[in-house]
C-alpha atoms as a PDB file:
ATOM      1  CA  UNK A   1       0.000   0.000   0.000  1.00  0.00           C
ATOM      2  CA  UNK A   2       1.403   3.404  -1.010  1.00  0.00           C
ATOM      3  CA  UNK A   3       2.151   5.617   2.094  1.00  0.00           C
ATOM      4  CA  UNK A   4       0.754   8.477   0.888  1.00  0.00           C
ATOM      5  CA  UNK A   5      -2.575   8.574  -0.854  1.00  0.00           C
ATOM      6  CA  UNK A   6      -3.599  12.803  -0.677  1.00  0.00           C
ATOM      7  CA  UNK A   7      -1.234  15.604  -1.950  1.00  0.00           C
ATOM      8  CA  UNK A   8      -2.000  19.086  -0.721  1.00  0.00           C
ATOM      9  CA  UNK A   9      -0.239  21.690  -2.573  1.00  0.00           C
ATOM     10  CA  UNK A  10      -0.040  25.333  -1.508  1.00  0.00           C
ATOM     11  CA  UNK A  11      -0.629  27.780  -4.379  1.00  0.00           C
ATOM     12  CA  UNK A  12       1.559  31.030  -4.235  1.00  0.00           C
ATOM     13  CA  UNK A  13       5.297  30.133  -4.220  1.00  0.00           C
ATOM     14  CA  UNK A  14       4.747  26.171  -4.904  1.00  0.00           C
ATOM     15  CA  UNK A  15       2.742  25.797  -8.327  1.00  0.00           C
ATOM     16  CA  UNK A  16       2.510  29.278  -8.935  1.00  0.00           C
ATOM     17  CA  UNK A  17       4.939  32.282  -8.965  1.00  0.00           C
ATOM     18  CA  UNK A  18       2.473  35.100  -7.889  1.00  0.00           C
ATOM     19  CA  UNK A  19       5.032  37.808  -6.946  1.00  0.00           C
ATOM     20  CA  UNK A  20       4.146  40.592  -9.465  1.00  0.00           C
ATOM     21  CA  UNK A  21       0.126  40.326  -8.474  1.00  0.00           C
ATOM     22  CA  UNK A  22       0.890  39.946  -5.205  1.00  0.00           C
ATOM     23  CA  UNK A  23       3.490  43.149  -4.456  1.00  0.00           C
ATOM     24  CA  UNK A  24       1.500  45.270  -6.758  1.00  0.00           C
ATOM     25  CA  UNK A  25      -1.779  44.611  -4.948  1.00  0.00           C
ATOM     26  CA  UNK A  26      -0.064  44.873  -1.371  1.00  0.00           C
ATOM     27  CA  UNK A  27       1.610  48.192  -2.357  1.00  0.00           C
ATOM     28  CA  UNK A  28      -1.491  49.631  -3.840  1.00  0.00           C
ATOM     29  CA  UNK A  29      -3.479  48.676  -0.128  1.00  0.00           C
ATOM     30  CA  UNK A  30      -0.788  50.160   1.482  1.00  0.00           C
ATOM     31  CA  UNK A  31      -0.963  53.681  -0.089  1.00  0.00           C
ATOM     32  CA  UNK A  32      -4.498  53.289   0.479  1.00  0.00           C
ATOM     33  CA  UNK A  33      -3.619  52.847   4.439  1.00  0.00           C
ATOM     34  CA  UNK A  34      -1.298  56.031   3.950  1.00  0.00           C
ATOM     35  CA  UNK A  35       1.589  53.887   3.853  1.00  0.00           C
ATOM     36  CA  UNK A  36       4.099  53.950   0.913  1.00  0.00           C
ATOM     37  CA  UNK A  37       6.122  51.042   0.593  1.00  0.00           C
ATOM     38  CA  UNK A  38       8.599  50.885  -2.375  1.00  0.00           C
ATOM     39  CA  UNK A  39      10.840  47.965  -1.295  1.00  0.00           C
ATOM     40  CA  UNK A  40       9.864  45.186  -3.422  1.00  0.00           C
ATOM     41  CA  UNK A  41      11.900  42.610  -0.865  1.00  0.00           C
ATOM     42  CA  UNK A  42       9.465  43.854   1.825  1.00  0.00           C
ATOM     43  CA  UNK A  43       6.773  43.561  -0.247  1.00  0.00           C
ATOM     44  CA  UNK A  44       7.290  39.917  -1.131  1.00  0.00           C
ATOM     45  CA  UNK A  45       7.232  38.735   2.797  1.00  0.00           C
ATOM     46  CA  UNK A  46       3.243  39.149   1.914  1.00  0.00           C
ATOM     47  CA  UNK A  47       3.424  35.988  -0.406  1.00  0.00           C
ATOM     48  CA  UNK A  48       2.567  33.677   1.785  1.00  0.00           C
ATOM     49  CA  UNK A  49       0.844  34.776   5.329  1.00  0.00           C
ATOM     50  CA  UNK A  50      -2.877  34.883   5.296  1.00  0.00           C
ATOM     51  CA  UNK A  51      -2.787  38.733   4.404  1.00  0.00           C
ATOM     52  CA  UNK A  52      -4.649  40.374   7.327  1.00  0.00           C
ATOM     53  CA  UNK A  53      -1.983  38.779   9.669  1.00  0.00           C
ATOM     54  CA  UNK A  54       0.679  39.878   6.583  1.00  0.00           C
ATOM     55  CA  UNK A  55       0.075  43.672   7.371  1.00  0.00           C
ATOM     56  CA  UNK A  56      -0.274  43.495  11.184  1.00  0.00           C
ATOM     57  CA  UNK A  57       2.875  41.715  11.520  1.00  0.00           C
ATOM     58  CA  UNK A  58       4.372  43.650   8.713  1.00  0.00           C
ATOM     59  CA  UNK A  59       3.082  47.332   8.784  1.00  0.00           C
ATOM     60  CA  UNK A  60       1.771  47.469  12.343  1.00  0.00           C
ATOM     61  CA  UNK A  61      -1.664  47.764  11.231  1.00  0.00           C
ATOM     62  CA  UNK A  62      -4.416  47.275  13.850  1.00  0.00           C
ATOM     63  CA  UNK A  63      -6.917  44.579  13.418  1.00  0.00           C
ATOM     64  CA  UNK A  64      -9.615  46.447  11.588  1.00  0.00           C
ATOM     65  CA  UNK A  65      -6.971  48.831   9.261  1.00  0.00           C
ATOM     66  CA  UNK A  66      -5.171  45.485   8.499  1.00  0.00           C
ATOM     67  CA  UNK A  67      -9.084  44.097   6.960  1.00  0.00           C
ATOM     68  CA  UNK A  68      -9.673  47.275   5.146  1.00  0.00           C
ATOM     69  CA  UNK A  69      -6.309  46.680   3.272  1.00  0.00           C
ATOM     70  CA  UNK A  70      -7.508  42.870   2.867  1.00  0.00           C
ATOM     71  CA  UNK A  71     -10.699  44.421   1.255  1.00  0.00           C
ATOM     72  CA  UNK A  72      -8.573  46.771  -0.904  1.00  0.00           C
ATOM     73  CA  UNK A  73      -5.977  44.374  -1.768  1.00  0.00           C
ATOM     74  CA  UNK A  74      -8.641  42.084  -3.095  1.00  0.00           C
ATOM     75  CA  UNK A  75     -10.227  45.199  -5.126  1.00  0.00           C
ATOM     76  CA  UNK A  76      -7.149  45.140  -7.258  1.00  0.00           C
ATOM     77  CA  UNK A  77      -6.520  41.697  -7.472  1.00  0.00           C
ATOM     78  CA  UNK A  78      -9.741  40.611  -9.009  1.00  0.00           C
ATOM     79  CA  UNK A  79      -9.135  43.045 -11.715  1.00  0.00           C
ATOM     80  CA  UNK A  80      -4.978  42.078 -12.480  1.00  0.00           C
ATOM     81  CA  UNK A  81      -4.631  39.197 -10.123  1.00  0.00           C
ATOM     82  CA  UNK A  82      -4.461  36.066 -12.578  1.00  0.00           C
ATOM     83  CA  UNK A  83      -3.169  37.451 -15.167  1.00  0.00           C
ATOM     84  CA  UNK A  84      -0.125  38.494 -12.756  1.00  0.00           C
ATOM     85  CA  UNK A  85       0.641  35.096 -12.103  1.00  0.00           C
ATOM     86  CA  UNK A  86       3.234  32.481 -13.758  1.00  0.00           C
ATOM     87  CA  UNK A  87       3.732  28.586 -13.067  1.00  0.00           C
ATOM     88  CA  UNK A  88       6.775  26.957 -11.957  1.00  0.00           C
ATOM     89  CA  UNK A  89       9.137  25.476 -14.859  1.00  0.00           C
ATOM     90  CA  UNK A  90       7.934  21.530 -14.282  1.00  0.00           C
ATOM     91  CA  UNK A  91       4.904  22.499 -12.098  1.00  0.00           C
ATOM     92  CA  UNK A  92       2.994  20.701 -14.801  1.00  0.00           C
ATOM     93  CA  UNK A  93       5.209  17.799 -15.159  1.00  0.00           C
ATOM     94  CA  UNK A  94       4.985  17.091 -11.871  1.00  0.00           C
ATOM     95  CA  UNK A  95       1.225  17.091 -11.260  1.00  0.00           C
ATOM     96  CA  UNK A  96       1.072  14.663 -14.579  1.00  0.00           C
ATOM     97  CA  UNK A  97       3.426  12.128 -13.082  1.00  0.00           C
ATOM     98  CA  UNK A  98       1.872  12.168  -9.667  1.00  0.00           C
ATOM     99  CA  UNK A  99      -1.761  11.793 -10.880  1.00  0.00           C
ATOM    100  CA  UNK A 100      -0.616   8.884 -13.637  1.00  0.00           C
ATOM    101  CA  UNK A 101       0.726   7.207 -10.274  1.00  0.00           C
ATOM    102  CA  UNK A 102      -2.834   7.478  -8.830  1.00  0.00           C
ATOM    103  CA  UNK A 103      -2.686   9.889  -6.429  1.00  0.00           C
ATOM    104  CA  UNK A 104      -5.157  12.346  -5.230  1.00  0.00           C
ATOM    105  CA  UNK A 105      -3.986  15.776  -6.021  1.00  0.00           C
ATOM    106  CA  UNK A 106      -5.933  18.689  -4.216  1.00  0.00           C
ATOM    107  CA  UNK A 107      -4.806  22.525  -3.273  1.00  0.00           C
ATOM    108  CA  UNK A 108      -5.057  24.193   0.214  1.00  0.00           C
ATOM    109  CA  UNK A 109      -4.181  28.012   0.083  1.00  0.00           C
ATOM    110  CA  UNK A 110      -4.494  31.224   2.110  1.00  0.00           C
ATOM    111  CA  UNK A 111      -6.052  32.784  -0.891  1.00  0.00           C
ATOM    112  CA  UNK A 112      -9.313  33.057  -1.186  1.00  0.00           C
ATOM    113  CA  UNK A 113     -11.283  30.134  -3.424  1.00  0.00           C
ATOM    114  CA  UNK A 114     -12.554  31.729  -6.674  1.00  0.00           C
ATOM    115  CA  UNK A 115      -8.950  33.851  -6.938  1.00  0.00           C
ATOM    116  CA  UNK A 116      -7.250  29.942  -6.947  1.00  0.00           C
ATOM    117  CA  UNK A 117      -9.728  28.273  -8.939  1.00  0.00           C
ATOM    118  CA  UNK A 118      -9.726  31.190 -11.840  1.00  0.00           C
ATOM    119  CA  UNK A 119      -5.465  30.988 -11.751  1.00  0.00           C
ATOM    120  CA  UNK A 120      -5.222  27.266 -11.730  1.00  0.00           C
ATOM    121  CA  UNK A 121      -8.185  27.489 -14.894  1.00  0.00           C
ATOM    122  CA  UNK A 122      -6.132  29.537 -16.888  1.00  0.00           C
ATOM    123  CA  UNK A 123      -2.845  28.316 -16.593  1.00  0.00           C
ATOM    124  CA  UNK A 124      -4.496  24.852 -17.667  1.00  0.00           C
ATOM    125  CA  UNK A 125      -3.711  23.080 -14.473  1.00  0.00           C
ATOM    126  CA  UNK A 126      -7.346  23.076 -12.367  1.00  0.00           C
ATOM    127  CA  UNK A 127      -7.564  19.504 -14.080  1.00  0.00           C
ATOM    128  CA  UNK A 128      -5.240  17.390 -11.980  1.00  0.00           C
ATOM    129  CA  UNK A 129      -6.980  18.519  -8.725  1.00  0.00           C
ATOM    130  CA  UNK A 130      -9.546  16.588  -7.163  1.00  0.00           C
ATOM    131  CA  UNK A 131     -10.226  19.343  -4.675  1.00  0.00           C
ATOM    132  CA  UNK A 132      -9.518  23.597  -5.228  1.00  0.00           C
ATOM    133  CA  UNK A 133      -9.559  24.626  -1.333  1.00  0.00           C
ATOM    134  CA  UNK A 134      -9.237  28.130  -0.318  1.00  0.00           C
ATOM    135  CA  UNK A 135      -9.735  30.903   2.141  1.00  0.00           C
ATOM    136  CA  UNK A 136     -13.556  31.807   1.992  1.00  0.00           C
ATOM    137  CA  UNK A 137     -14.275  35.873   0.702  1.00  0.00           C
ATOM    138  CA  UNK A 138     -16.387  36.123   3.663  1.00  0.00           C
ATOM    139  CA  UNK A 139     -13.168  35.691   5.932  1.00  0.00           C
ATOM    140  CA  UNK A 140     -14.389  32.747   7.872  1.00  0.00           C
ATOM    141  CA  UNK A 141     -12.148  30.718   7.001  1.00  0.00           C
ATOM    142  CA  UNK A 142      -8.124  32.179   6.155  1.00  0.00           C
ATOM    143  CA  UNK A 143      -5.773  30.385   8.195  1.00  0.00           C
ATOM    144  CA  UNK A 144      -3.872  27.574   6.430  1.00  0.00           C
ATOM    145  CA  UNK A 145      -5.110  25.095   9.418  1.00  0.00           C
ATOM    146  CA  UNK A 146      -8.466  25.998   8.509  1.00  0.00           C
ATOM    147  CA  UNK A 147      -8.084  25.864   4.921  1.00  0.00           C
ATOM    148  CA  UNK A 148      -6.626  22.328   5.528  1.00  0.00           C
ATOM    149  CA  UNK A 149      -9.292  21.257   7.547  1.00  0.00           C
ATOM    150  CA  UNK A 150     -11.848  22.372   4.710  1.00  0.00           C
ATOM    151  CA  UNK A 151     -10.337  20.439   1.906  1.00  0.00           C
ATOM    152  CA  UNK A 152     -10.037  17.291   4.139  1.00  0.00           C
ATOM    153  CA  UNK A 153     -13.844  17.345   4.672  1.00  0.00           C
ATOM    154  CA  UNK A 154     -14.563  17.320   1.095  1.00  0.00           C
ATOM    155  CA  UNK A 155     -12.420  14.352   0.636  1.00  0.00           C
ATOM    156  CA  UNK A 156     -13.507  12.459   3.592  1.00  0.00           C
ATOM    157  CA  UNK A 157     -10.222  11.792   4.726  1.00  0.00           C
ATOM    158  CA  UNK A 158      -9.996  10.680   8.514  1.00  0.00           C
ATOM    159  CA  UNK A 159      -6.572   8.885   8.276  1.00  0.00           C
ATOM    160  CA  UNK A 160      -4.487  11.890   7.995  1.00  0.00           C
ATOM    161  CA  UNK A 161      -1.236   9.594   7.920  1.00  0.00           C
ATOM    162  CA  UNK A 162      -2.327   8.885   4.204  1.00  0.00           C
ATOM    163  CA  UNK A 163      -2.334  13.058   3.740  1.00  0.00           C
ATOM    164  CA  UNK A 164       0.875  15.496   2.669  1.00  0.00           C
ATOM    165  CA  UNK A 165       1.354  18.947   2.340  1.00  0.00           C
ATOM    166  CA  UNK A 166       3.570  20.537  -0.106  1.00  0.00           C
ATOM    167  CA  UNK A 167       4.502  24.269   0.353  1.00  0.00           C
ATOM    168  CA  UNK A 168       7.347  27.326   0.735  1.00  0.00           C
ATOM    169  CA  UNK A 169       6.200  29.181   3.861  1.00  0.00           C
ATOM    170  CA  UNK A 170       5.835  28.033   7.379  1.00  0.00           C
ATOM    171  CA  UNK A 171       2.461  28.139   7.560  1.00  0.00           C
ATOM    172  CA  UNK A 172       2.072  25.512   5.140  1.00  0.00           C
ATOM    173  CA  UNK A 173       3.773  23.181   7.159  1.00  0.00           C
ATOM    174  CA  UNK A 174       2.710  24.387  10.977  1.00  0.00           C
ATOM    175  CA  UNK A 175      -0.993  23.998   9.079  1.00  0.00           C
ATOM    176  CA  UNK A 176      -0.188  20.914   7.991  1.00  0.00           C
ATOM    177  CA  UNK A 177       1.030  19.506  11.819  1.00  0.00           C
ATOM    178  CA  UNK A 178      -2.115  20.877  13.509  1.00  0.00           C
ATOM    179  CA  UNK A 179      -3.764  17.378  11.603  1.00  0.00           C
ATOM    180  CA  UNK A 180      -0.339  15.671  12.305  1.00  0.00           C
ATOM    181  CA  UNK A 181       0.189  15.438   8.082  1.00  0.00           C
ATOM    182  CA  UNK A 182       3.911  15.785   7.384  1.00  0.00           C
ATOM    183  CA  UNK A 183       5.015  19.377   4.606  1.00  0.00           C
ATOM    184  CA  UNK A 184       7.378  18.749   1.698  1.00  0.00           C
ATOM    185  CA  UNK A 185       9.111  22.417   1.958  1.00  0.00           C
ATOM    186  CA  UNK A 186       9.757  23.961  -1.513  1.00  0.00           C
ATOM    187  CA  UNK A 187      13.039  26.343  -1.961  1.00  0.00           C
ATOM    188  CA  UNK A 188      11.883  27.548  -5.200  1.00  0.00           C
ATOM    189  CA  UNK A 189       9.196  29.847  -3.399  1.00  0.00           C
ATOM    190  CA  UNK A 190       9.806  32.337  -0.726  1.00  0.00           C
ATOM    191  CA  UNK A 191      10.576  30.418   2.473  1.00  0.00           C
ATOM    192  CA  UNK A 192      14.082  29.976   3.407  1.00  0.00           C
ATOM    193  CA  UNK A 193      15.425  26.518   4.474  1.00  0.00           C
ATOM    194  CA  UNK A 194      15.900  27.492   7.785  1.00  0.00           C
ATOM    195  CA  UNK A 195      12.451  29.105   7.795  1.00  0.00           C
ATOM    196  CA  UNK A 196      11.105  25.550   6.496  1.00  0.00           C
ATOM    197  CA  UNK A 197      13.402  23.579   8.466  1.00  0.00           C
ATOM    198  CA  UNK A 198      12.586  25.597  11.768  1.00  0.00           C
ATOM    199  CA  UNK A 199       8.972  24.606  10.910  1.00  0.00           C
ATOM    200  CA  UNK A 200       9.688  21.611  10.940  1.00  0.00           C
ATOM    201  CA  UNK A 201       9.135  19.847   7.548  1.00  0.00           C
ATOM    202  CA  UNK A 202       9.720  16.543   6.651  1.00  0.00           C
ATOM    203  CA  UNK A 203      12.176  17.374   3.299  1.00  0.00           C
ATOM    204  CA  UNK A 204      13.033  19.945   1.703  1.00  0.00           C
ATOM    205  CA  UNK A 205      12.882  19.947  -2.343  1.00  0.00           C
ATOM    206  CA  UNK A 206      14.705  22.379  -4.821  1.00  0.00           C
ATOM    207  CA  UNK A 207      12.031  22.052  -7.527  1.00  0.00           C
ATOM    208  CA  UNK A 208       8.948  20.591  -8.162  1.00  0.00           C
ATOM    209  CA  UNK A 209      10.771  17.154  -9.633  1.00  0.00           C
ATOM    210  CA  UNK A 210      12.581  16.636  -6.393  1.00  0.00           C
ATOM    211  CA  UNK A 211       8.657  16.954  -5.156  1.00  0.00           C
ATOM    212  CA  UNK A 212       7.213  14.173  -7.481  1.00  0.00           C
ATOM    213  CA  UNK A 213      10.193  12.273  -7.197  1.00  0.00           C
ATOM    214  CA  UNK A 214      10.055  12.261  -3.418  1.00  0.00           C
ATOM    215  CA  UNK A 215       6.824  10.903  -3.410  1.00  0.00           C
ATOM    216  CA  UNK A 216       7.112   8.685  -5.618  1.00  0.00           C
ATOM    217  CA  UNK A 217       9.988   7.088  -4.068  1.00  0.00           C
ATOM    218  CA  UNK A 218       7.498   6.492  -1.244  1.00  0.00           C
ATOM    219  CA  UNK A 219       5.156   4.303  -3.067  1.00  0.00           C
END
């Protein structure tokens, strides 16, 4: 019996590269806070975090300021969002080989639902997932635990040892542990190894064939 039978993926920073959306949307909330933030490096520490807890942690922003900018983030983002998005070189190779092997592909990200579905759609890759999961627009649901928890109900999974994550940032793997489900941590995104490592995640890949390759090794 394979070890694994369901592969969570996070979105930004592990199938896509959603840096230019992403910093161009946060900067734009920002000036609407009456901040001005021209460091791009700064910017991209918002890829990532659920992005309420992105610009209190970040930019100091009280609770309420830091939903505002959510709201005005998203404003922008539904109008240049997916188009500002690009996949990884072998994203798509990867998803191919693990689905031919007979897994169960699905996606768990901080962003919210019908953002993912519409990026995955156009880039051609919504097909290999089983299950799109995503923070709700309504804002009940935005932490990765939650999101995790969401996309296991639809698949009816209650033996989480046959579950694993795949994502860049912390929070895809400290998500991931809150169901005890072990996090491949990506290096092409934007978490460092020792951010990943500190996490605690099971392996750490270089690119998404050292992903499929991993998992397939565990057959």
């Amino acid at each position: 019996m394979a070890k694994y039978q369901y592969i969570l993926f996070d979105l930004d920073g592990t199938l896509t590269d959603p840096a230019d959306g992403i910093t161009t949307c946060a900067k734009y909330a920002l000036h609407c806070q009456g901040i001005e933030e021209n460091s791009y490096e700064n910017l991209c520490r918002m890829i990532g975090p659920p992005l309420a807890d992105g610009f209190q942690e970040f930019y100091g922003l009280d609770e309420p300021r830091a939903w505002e900018a959510v709201a005005q983030f998203r404003e922008l983002f539904a109008q240049i969002g997916v188009e500002k998005n690009i996949p990884y070189p072998g994203i798509q190779e990867a998803l191919s080989s693990l689905k031919a092997a007979g897994f169960t592909l699905c996606v768990a990200t901080s962003k919210p639902e019908p953002f993912a579905q519409a990026i995955l759609q156009r880039f051609a890759l919504a097909d290999y997932f089983t299950v799109i999961g995503g923070a709700s627009l309504d804002d009940a649901r935005t932490k990765k635990a939650e999101v995790i928890a969401h996309v296991l109900r639809q698949l009816g999974v209650e033996d989480t040892s046959t579950a694993l994550m795949v994502g860049d940032r912390k929070h895809d793997v400290e998500g991931a542990a809150a169901f005890g489900i072990g996090c491949i941590g990506v290096l092409y995104g934007y978490g460092s190894q020792a951010e990943l490592q500190d996490a605690g995640a099971a392996y750490i890949a270089h690119t998404p064939e050292e992903v499929a390759g991993y998992i397939l090794e565990a057959l």
